[in-house]
Protein backbone atom coordinates (compact mmCIF):
# COMPACT_ATOMS: atom_id res chain seq x y z
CA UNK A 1 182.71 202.30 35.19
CA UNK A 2 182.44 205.84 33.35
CA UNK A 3 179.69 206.63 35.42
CA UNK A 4 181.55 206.03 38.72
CA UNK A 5 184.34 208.05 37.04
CA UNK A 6 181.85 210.96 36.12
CA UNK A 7 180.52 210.80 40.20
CA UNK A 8 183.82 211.23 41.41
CA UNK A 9 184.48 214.18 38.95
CA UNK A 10 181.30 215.76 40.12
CA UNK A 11 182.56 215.23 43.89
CA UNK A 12 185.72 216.67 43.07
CA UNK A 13 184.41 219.54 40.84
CA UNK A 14 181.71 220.07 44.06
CA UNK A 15 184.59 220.53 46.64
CA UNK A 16 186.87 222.35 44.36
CA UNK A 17 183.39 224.85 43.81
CA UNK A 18 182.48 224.41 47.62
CA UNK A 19 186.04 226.36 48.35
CA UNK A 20 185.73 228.75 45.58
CA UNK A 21 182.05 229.52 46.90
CA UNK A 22 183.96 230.34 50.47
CA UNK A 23 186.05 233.13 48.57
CA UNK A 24 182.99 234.76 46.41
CA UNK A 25 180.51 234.35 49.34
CA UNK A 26 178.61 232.61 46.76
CA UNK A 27 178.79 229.26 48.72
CA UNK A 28 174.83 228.97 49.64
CA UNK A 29 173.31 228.69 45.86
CA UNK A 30 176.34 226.65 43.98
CA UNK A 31 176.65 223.95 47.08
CA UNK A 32 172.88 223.53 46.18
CA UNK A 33 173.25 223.15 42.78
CA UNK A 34 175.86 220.71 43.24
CA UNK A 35 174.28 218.63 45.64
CA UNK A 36 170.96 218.35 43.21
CA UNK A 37 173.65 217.19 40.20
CA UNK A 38 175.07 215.17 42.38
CA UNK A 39 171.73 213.20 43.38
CA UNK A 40 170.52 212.96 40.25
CA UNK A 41 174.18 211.15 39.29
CA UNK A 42 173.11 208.91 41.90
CA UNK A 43 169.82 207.92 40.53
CA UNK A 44 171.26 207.39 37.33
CA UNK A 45 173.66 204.78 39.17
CA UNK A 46 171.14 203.46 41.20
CA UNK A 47 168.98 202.62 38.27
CA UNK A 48 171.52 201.61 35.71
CA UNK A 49 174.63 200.52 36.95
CA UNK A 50 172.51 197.45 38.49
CA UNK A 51 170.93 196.45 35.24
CA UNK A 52 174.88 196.76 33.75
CA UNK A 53 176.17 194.72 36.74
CA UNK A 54 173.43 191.80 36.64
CA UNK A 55 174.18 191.94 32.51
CA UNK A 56 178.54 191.92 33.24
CA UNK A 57 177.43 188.90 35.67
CA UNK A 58 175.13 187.48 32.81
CA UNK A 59 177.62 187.50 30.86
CA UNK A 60 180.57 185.48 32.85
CA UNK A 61 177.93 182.98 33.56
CA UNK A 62 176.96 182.80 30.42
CA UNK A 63 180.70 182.48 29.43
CA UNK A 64 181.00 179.59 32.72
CA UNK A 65 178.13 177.92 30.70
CA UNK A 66 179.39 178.14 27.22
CA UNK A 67 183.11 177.40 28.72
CA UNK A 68 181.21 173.72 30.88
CA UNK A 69 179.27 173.32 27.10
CA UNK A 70 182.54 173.46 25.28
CA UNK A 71 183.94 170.71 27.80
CA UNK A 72 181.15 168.54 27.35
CA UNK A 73 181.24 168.85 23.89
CA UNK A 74 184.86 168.12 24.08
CA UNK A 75 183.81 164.82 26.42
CA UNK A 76 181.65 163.65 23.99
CA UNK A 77 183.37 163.68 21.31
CA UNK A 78 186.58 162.16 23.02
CA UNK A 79 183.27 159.68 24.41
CA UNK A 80 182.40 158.81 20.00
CA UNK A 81 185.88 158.24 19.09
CA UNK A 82 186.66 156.41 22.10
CA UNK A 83 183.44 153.76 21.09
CA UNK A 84 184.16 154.11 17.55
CA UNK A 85 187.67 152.90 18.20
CA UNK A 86 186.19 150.27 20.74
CA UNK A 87 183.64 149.02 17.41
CA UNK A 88 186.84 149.04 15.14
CA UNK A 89 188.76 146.94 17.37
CA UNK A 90 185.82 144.38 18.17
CA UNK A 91 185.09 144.32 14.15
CA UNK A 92 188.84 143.17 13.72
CA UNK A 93 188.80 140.91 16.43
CA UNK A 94 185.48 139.35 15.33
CA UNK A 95 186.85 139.11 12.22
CA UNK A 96 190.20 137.30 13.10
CA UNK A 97 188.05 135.12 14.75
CA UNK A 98 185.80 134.06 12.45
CA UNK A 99 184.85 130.13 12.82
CA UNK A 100 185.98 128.65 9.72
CA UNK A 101 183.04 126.91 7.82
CA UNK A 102 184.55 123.78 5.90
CA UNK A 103 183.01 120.64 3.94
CA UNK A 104 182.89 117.51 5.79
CA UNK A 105 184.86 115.00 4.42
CA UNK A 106 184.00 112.11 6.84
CA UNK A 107 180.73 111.06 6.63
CA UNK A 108 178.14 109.23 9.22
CA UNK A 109 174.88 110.13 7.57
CA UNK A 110 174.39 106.44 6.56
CA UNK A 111 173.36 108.46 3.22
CA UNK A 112 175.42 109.51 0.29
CA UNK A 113 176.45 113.50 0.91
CA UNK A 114 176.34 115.98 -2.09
CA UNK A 115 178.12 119.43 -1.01
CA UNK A 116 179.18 122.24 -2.39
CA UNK A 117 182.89 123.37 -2.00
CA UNK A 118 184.17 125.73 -4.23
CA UNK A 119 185.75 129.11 -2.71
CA UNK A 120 185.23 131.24 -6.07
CA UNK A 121 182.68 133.67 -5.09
CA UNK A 122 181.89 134.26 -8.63
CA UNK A 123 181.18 130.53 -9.62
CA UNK A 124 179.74 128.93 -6.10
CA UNK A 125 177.76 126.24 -7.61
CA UNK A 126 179.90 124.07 -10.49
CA UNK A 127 182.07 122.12 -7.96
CA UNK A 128 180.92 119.29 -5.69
CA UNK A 129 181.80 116.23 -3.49
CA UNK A 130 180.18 113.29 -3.96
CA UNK A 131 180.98 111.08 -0.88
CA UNK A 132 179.57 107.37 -0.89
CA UNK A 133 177.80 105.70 2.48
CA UNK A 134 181.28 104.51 3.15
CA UNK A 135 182.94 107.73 3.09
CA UNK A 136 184.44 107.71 0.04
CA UNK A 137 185.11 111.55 -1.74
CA UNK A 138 185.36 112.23 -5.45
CA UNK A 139 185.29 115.86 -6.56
CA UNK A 140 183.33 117.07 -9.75
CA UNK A 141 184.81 120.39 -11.80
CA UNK A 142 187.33 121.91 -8.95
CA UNK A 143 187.38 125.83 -9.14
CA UNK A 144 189.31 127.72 -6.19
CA UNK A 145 189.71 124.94 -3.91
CA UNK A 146 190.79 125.44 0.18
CA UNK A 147 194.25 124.09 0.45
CA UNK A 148 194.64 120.75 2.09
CA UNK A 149 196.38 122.75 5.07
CA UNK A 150 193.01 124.03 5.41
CA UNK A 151 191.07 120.67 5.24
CA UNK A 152 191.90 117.33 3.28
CA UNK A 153 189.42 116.40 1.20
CA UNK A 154 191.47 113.12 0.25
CA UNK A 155 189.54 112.14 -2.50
CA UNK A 156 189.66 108.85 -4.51
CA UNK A 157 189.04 110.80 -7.89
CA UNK A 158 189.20 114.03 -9.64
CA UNK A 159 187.34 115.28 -12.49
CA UNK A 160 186.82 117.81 -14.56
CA UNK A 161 184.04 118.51 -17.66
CA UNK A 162 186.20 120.81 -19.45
CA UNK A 163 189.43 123.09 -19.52
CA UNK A 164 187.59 126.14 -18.76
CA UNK A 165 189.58 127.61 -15.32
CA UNK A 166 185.99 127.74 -13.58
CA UNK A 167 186.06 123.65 -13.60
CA UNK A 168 189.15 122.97 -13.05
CA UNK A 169 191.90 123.86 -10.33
CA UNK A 170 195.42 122.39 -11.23
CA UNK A 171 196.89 122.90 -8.27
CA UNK A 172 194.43 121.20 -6.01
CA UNK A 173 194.45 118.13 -8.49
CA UNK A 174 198.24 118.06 -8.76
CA UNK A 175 198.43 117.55 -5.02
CA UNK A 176 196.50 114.26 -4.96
CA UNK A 177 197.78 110.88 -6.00
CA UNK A 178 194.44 109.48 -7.05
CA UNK A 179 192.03 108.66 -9.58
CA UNK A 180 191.74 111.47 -12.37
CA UNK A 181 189.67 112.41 -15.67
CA UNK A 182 190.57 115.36 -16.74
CA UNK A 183 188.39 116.81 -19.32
CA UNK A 184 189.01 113.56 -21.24
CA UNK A 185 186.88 110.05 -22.16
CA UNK A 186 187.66 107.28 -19.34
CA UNK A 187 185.81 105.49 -16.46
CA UNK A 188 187.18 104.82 -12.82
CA UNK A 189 186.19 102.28 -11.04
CA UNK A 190 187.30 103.01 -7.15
CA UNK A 191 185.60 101.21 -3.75
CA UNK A 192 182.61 102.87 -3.68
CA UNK A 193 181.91 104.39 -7.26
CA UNK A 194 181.38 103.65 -10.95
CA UNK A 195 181.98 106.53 -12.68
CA UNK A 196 182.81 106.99 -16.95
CA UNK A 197 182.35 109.52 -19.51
CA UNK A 198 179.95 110.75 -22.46
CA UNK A 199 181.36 112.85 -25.02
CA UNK A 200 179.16 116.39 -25.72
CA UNK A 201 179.83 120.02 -27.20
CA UNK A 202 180.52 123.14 -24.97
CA UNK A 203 178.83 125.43 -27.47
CA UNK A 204 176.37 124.37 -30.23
CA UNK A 205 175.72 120.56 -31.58
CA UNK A 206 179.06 119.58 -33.42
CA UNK A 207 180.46 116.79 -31.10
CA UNK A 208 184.14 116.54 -31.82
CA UNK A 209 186.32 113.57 -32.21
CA UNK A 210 188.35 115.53 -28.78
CA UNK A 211 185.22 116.65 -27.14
CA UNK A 212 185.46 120.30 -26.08
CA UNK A 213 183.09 118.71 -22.89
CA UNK A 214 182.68 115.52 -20.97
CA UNK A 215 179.21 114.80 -19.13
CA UNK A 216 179.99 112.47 -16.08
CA UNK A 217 177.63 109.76 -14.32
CA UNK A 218 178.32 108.77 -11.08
CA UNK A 219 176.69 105.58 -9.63
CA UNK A 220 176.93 104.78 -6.14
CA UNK A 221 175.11 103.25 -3.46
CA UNK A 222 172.07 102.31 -5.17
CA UNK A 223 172.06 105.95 -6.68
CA UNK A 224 172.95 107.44 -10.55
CA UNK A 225 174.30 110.94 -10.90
CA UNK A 226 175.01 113.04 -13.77
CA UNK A 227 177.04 115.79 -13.70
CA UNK A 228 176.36 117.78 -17.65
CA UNK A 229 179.12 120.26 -17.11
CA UNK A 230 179.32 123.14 -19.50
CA UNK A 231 176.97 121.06 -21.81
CA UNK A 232 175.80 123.95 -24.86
CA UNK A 233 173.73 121.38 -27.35
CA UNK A 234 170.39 122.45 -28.61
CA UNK A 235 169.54 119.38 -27.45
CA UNK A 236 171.07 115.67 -26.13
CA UNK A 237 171.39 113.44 -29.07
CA UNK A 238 169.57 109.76 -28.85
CA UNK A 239 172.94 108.41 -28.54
CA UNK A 240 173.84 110.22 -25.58
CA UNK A 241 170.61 109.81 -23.45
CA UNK A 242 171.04 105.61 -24.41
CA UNK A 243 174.67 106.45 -22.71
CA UNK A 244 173.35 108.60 -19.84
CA UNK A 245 170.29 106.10 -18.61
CA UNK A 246 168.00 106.72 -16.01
CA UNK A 247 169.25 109.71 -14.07
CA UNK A 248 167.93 110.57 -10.42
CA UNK A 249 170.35 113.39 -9.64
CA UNK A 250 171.43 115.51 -12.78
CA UNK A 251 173.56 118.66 -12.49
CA UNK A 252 172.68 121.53 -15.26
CA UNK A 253 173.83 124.80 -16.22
CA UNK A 254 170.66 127.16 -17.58
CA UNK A 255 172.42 130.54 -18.36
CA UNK A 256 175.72 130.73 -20.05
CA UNK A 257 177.38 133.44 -22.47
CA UNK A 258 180.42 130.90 -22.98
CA UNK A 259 177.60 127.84 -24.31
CA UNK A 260 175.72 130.28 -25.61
CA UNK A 261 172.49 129.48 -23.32
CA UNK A 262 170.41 131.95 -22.37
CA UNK A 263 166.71 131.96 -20.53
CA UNK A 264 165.37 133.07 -24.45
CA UNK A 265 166.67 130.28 -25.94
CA UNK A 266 165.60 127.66 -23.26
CA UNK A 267 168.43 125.22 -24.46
CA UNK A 268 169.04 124.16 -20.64
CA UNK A 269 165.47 123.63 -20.21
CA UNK A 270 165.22 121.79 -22.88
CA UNK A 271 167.82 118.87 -22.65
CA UNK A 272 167.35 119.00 -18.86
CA UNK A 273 163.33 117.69 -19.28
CA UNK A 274 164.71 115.54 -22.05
CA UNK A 275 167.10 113.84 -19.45
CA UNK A 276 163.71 114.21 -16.91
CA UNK A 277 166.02 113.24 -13.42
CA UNK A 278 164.00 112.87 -10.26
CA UNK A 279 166.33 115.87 -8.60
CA UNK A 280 167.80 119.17 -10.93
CA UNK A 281 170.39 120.76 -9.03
CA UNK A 282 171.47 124.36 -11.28
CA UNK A 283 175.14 124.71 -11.86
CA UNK A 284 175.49 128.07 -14.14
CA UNK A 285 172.59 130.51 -13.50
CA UNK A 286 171.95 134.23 -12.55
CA UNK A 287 169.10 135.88 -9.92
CA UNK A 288 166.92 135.89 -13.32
CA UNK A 289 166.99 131.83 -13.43
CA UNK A 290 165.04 130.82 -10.10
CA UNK A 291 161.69 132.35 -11.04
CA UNK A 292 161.54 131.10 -14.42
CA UNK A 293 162.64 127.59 -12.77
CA UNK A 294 159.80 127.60 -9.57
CA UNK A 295 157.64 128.56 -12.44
CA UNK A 296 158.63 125.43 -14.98
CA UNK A 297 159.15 123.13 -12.22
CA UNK A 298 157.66 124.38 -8.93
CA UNK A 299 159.14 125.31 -5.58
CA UNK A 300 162.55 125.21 -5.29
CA UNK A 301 163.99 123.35 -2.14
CA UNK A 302 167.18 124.60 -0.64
CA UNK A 303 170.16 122.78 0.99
CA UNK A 304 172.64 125.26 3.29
CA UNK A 305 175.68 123.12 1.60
CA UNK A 306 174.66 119.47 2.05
CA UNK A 307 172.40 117.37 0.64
CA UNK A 308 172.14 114.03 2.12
CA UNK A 309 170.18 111.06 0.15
CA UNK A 310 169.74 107.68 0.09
CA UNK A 311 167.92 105.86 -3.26
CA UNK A 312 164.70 105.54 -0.29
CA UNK A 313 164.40 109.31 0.17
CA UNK A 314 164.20 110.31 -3.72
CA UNK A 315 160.92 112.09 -4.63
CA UNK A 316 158.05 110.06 -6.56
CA UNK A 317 157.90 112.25 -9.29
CA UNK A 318 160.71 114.19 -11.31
CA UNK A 319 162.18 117.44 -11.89
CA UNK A 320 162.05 118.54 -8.78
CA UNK A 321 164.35 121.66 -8.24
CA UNK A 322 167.13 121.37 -5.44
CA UNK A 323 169.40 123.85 -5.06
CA UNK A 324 172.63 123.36 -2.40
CA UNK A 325 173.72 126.89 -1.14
CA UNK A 326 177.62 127.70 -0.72
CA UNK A 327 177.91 129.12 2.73
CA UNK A 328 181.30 127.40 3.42
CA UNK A 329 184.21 129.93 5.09
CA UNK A 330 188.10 129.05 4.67
């Protein structure tokens, strides 16, 4: 623009000159001069003025480009949230919608059914159902149990090792009139199941007259199941294998602060191949356990929540490691 303003100057100055030129006679020489500024003004527009224009034009494309970029940008990102909000909203819905994983409490297998049941993340593996051919539930150390709204377990006994909140669940218990040992000495006799008591010590080998820790065996259906609790003995005392029998399914805790059991001291290894059950299914352990375990006793066979046996399908040999995952959802 200054140069087109500088043109028009030189125009003006070149007339204003042309009519002075008239009046001095001078006119021939300065209109000449003039004219030669004037071209070369006109190269210098030709040439640069062009190379300004395209760059001015540059420019507003550029600025059309950066002005589309900045509305695609905007696009997308209006695009992200609009799929993050859609991945929010299918994550809640999934999640109201989860199918609700629950224990069985009918049962068809023509086999008796050990699951798990518990809801406490922390303890998965101390509480069981124990249902007989017939159908018949009895439930072994409640801890955090669904509420019968939830499902209704109905069983025809409760019981519990010990005290310790991890084995027992009052309210759950309260809400069933049925059968119940409750961290005491007793047997229950109900349709389908034998089941009585053997006195034992939480922690160390003193065995008190009020036993700090029942061990329970279950027989049903041809079958003999003992469930050691929070057992903590150095080892099982004569009088309590005589008590305890032949065992094919045995329940046992391995690592334990509270009995003072620990992988070192091999105490639940040690009463465990005194009690030498056909199947060992681990109660109390940590992540540290199962190799020491495949290691003492072989692979370790796993159950997503159920077991189902009969007296028929129990292994030849003993020891043999089962272990019944907790996958249920309430």
């Amino acid at each position: 623009m200054k140069r087109y303003i500088v043109v028009i100057m030189l125009i003006v100055a070149c007339v204003l000159q042309g009519c002075s030129q008239k009046d001095n006679g001078n006119d021939a020489s300065k209109v000449k001069e003039t004219e030669n500024k004037i071209d070369d003004a006109n190269e210098s527009i030709t040439d640069e003025p062009e190379e300004n224009i395209t760059s001015i034009e540059k420019t507003d494309e550029e600025k059309t480009d950066d002005d589309t970029n900045v509305d695609t940008k905007a696009e997308d990102k209006e695009e992200i949230e609009i799929e993050t909000e859609v991945e929010v909203k299918l994550s809640k819905e999934e999640t109201s919608n989860l199918e609700l994983w629950l224990p069985m409490v009918t049962n068809s297998s023509s086999k008796v059914r050990i699951q798990t049941v518990s809801a406490n993340s922390a303890y998965k593996y101390n509480t069981y159902i124990i249902s007989s051919i017939n159908g018949e539930n009895v439930v072994v150390d409640p801890t955090v149990m669904p509420s019968t709204d939830v499902v209704d377990i109905n069983p025809a006994a409760i019981l519990s090792t010990h005290s310790h909140p991890d084995h027992m669940d009052n309210i759950f218990t309260d809400k069933y009139e049925c059968q119940k040992l409750i961290s005491k000495m007793g047997e229950i006799d109900t349709t389908d199941f034998h089941i009585y008591s053997i006195a034992s010590a939480h922690d160390g080998d003193n065995i008190a007259e009020v036993p700090n820790n029942v061990l329970f065996v279950f027989e049903v259906d041809g079958l003999r199941i003992a469930h050691m609790g929070d057992i903590g003995q150095s080892v099982i005392t004569e009088e309590q294998l005589t008590q305890l029998g032949e065992i094919d399914i045995a329940f046992m805790q391995f690592e334990n602060s509270y009995s003072n059991m620990t992988l070192q001291n091999e105490k639940g290894f040690t009463m465990i191949e005194q009690l030498n059950p056909k199947i060992i299914i681990p109660t109390h352990y940590t992540a540290n356990t199962i190799p020491v375990l495949e290691d003492r006793y072989g692979e370790i066979i796993y159950f997503e929540n159920i077991l189902e046996i009969s007296k028929e399908d129990l292994p030849s040999t003993t020891m043999n490691m089962y272990l019944i995952e907790n996958n249920h959802k309430y």
